[in-house]
Protein backbone atom coordinates (compact mmCIF):
# COMPACT_ATOMS: atom_id res chain seq x y z
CA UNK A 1 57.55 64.89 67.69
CA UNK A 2 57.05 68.79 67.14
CA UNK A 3 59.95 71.22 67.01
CA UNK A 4 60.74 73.34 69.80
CA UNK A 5 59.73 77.08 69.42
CA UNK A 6 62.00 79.81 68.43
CA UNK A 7 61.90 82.27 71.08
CA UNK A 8 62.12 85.88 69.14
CA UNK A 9 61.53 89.57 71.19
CA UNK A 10 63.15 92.84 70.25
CA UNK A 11 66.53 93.17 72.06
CA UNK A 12 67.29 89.39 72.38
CA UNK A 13 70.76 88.12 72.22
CA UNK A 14 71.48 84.51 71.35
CA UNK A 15 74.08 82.42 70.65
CA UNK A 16 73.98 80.65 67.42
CA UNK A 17 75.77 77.97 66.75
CA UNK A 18 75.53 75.04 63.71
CA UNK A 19 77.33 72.09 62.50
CA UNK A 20 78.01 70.36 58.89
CA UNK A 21 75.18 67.95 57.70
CA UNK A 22 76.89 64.18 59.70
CA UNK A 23 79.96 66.55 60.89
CA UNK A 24 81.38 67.22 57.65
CA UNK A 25 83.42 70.61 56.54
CA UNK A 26 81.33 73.63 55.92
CA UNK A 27 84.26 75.81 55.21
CA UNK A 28 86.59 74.33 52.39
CA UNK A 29 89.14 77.22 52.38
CA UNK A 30 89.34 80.64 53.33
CA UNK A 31 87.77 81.69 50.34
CA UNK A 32 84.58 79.96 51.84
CA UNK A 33 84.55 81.66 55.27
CA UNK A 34 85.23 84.92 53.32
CA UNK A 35 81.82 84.03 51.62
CA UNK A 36 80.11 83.02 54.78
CA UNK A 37 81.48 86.76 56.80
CA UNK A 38 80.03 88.58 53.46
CA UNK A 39 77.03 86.44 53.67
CA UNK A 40 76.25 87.66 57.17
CA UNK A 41 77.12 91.26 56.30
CA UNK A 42 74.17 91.43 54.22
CA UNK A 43 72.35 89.43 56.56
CA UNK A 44 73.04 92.16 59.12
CA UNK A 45 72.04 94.82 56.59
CA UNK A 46 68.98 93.20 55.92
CA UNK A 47 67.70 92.44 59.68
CA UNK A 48 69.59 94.97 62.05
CA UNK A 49 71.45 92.36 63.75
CA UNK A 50 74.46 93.18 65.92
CA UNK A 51 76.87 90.70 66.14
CA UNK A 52 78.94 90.25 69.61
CA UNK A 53 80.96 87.65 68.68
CA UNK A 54 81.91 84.72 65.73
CA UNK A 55 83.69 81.84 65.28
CA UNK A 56 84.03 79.92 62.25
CA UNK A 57 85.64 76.52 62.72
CA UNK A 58 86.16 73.99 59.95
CA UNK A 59 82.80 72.06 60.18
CA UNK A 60 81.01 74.70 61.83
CA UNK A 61 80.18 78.48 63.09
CA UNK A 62 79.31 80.21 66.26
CA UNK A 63 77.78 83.60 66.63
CA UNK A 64 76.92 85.71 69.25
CA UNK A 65 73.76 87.84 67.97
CA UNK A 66 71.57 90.96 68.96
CA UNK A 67 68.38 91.07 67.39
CA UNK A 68 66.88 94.82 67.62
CA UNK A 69 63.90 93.50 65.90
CA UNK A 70 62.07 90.02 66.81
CA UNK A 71 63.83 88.22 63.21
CA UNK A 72 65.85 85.49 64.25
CA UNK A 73 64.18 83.07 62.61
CA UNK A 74 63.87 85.21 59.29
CA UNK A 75 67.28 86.26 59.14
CA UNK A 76 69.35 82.96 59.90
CA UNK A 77 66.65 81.07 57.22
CA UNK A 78 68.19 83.36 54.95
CA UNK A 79 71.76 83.44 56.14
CA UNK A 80 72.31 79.28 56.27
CA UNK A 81 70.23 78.78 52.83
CA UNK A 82 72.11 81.74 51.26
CA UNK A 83 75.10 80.65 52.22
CA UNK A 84 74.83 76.95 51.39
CA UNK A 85 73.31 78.07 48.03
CA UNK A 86 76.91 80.29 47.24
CA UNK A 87 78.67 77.29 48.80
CA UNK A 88 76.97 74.23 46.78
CA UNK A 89 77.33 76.71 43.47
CA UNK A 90 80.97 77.09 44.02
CA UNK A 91 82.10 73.32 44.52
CA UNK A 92 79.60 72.09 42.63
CA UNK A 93 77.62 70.43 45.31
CA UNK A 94 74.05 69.42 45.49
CA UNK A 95 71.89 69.13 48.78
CA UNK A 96 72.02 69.63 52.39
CA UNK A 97 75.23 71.84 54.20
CA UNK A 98 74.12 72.10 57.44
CA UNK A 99 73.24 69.69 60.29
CA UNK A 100 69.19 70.44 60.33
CA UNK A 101 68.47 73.37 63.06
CA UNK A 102 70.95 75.69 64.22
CA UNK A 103 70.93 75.67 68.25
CA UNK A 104 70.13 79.23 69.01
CA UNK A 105 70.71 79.75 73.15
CA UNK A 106 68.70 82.73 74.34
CA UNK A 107 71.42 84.72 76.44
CA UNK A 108 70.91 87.17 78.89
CA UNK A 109 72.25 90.85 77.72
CA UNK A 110 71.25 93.10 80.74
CA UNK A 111 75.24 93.80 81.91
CA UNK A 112 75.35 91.13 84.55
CA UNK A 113 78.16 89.07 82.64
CA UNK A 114 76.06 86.53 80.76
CA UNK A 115 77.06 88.25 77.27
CA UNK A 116 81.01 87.91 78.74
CA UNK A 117 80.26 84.34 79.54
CA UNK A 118 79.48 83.74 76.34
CA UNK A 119 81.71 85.41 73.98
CA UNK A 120 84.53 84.42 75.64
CA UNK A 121 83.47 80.75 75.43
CA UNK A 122 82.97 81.39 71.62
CA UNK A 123 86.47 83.30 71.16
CA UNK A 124 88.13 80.55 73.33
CA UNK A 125 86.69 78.15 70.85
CA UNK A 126 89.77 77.83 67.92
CA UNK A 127 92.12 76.88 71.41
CA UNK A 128 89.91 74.09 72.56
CA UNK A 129 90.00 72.67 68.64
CA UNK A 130 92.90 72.58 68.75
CA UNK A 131 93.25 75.61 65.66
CA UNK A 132 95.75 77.51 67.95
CA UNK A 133 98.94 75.93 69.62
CA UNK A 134 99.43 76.81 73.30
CA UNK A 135 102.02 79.40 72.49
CA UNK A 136 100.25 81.21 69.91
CA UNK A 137 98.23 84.28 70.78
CA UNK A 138 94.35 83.59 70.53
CA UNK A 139 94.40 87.13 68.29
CA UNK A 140 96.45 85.34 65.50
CA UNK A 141 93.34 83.24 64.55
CA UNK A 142 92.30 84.63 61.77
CA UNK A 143 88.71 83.83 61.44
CA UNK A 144 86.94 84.94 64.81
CA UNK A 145 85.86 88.56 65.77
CA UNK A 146 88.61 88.44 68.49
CA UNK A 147 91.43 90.17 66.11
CA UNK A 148 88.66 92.68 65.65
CA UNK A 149 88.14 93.40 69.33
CA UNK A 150 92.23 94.22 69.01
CA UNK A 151 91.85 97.09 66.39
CA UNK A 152 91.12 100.32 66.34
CA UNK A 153 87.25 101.05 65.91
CA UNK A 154 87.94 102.11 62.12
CA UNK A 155 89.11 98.84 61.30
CA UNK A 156 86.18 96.82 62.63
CA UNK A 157 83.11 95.96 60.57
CA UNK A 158 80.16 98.06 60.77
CA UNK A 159 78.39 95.13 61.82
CA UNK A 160 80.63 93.98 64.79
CA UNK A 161 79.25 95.67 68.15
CA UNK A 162 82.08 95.81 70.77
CA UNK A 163 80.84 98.10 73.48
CA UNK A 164 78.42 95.80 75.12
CA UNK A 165 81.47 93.22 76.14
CA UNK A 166 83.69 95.84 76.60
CA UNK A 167 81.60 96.83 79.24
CA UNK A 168 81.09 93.64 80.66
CA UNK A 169 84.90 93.83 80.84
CA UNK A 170 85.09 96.87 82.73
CA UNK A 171 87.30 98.41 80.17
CA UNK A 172 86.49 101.92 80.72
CA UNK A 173 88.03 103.42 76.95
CA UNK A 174 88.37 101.87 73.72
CA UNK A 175 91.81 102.71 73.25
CA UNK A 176 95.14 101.21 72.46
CA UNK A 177 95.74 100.33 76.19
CA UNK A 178 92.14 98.87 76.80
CA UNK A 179 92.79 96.76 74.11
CA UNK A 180 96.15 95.43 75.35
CA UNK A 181 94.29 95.05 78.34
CA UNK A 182 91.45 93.02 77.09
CA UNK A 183 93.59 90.14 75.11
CA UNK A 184 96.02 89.85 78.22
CA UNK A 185 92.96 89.32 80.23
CA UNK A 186 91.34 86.10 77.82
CA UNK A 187 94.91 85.21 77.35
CA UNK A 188 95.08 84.50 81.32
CA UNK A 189 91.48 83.08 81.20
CA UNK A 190 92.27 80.56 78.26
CA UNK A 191 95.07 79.12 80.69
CA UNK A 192 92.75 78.90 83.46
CA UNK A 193 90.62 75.62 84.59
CA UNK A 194 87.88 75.32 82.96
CA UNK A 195 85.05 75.81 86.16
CA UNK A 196 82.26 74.63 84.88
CA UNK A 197 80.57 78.18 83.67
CA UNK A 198 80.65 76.76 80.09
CA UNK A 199 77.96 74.22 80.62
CA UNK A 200 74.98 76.14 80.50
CA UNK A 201 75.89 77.17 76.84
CA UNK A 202 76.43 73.69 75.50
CA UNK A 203 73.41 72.09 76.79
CA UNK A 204 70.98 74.57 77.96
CA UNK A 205 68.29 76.47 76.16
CA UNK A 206 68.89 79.69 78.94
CA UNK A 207 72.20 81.35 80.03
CA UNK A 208 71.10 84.20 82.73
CA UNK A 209 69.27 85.33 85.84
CA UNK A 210 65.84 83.58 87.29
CA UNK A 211 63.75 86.27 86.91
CA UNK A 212 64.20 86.93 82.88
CA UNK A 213 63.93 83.01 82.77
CA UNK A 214 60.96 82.73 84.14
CA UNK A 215 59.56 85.51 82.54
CA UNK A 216 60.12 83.85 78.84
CA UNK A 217 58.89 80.78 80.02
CA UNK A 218 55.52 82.15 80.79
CA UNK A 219 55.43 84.26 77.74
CA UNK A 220 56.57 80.42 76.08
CA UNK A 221 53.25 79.16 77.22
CA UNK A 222 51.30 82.10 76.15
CA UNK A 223 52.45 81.92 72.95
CA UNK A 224 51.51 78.31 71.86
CA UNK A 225 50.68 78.33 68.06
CA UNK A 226 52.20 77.34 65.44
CA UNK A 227 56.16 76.21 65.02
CA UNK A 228 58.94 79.59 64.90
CA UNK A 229 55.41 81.78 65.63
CA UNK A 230 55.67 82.05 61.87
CA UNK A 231 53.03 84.90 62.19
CA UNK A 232 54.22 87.22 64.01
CA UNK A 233 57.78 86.61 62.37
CA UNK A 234 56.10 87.42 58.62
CA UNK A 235 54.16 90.55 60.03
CA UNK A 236 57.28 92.13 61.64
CA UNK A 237 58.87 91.86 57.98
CA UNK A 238 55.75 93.28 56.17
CA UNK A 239 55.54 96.17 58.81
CA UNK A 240 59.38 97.04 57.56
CA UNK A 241 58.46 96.18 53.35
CA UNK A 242 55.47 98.56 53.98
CA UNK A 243 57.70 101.22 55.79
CA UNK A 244 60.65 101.28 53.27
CA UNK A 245 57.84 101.34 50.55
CA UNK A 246 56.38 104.07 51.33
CA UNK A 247 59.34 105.96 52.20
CA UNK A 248 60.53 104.71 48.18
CA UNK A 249 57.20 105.57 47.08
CA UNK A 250 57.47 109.49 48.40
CA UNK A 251 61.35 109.78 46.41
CA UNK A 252 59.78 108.92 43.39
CA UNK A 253 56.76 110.67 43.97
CA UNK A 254 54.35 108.33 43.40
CA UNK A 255 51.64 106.91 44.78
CA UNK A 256 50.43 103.36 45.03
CA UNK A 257 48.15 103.56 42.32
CA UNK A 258 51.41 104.29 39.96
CA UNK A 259 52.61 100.80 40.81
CA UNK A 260 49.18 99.18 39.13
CA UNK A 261 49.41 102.34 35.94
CA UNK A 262 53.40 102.07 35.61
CA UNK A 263 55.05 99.26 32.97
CA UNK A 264 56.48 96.16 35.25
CA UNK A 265 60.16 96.75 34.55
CA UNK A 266 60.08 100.71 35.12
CA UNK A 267 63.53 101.79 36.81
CA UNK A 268 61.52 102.82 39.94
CA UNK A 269 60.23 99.63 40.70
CA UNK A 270 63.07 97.86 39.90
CA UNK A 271 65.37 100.43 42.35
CA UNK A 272 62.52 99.57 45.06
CA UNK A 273 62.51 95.76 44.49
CA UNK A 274 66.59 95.98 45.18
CA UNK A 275 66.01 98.05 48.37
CA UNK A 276 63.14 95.38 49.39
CA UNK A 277 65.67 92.53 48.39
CA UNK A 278 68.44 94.41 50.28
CA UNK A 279 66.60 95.19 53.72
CA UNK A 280 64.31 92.70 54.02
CA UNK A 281 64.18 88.20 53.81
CA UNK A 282 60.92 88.32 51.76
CA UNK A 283 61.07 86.51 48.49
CA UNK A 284 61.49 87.90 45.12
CA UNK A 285 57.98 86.34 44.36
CA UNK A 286 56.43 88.71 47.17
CA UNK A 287 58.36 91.64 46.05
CA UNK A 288 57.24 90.92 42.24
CA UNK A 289 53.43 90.65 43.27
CA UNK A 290 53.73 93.78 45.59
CA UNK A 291 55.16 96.03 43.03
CA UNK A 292 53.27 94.60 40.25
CA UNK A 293 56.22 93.77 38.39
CA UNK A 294 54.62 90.41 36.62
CA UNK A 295 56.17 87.29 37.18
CA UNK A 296 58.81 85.94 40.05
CA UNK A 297 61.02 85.06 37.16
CA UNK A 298 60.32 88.24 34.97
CA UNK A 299 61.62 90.23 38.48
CA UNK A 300 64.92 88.16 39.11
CA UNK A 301 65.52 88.61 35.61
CA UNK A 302 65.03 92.65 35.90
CA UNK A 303 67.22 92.91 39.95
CA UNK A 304 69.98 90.96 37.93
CA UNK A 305 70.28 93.27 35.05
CA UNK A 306 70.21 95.90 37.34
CA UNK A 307 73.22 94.59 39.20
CA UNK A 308 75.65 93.88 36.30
């Protein structure tokens, strides 16, 4: 049976969420999910994501994702396979971490309390497993983005984007008594009934208004082509290689014939290969054969000399 398709646009929010291959721990130790917050860091760097909201649970992670660029499928290829990669290298694992595909729930972001919806329903997530006894405050779980919500804006992470739920919370400042404000409010909300708003998120495909559904449903059947619309996911990252390229190209004052007369290991191509490698999910291999630098192996060799 084929795969569903990935739905990607600029702007779209989604909830990500993925398990351990047959259930089993993803996260070993803290160490781990310090690996995993790193890994999605440069993940961030490398897309533009915005990240809402996270969750990391023993055996597996939710995330609450804006994608300013149409690169889901790009970025979380590279954040699951870079992460299992550090993870496997570390325990001295071989094979599989993760459960096959991430669900990725296309969430409505326009202000209307969708995005609320679901970032609270990912920062209630350590209470209903359990992580956080009744009498603990949900802020004293370590590994979510809701302690982050509770500092000052200095002490977030760059990549953490509060103001959208902030809104949806109707705080009107980002100050010390908005704050207190916004964990007394999910405090009350964790000890409320669950009424059924959660559903949509666990089993659906859509959380938002009828209009904007129907609208991606007929762009859905425009679109039919082949699985993730690989295409148009591979020109959006060329379109941003080409762009940072040139820009590269203009520091160094060269021109793109210099990249066929220059030696393959010259410190300008190797500074642009680590920007390419930095901003961007294409391979080594591509970067190698764009800047002429030889061989996929001769280039991996040159980026990690350059990183010592």
């Amino acid at each position: 049976m084929a795969r569903k398709l990935r739905v990607e646009y600029e702007g779209a929010v989604y909830h990500v969420m993925n398990r351990g291959d047959r259930r089993e721990l993803i996260f070993l130790d803290d160490e781990d999910r310090q690996r995993f917050l790193t890994t999605l860091n440069e993940a961030c760097t490398k897309t533009g994501w915005q990240v809402h909201a996270y969750c990391l649970i023993p055996n597996h992670f939710h995330l609450v994702v804006e994608t300013p660029q149409p690169n889901l499928v790009a970025g979380m290829k590279w954040l699951l396979g870079t992460y299992t990669g550090r993870f496997n290298r570390r325990h001295k694992y071989f094979g599989h971490l993760f459960s096959g595909r991430y669900k990725a729930l296309i969430v409505d972001g326009s202000g209307t309390g969708y995005l609320k919806t679901v970032c609270d329903y990912v920062h209630l997530n350590p209470a209903r497993a359990k992580l956080v006894p009744p009498e603990q405050p949900l802020a004293e779980y370590r590994w979510s983005s809701w302690p982050d919500y509770l500092k000052s804006p200095g002490k977030r992470p760059a990549w953490l984007r509060v103001d959208r739920l902030l809104g949806e919370y109707r705080v009107p400042q980002d100050s010390a008594a908005g704050r207190r404000h916004l964990a007394e409010t999910l405090e009350l909300r964790r000890r409320a009934p669950d009424g059924g708003e959660f559903k949509a998120i666990r089993r659906g495909w859509f959380l938002g208004n009828e209009a904007l559904k129907q609208e991606l449903l007929g762009q859905m059947a425009e679109r039919k082509g082949p699985e993730h619309f690989g295409a148009e996911r591979r020109e959006s990252e060329l379109v941003k290689a080409d762009r940072l390229l040139a820009a590269g190209l203009k520091k160094a004052r060269w021109t793109e014939a210099d990249l066929a007369r220059q030696r393959k290991g010259h410190p300008v191509k190797v500074r642009l290969a680590q920007q390419l490698r930095a901003q961007t999910t294409l391979t080594v291999g591509w970067i190698a054969g764009r800047l002429q630098m030889g061989s996929r192996g001769y280039a991996v060799q040159l980026l990690w000399r350059a990183a010592r």
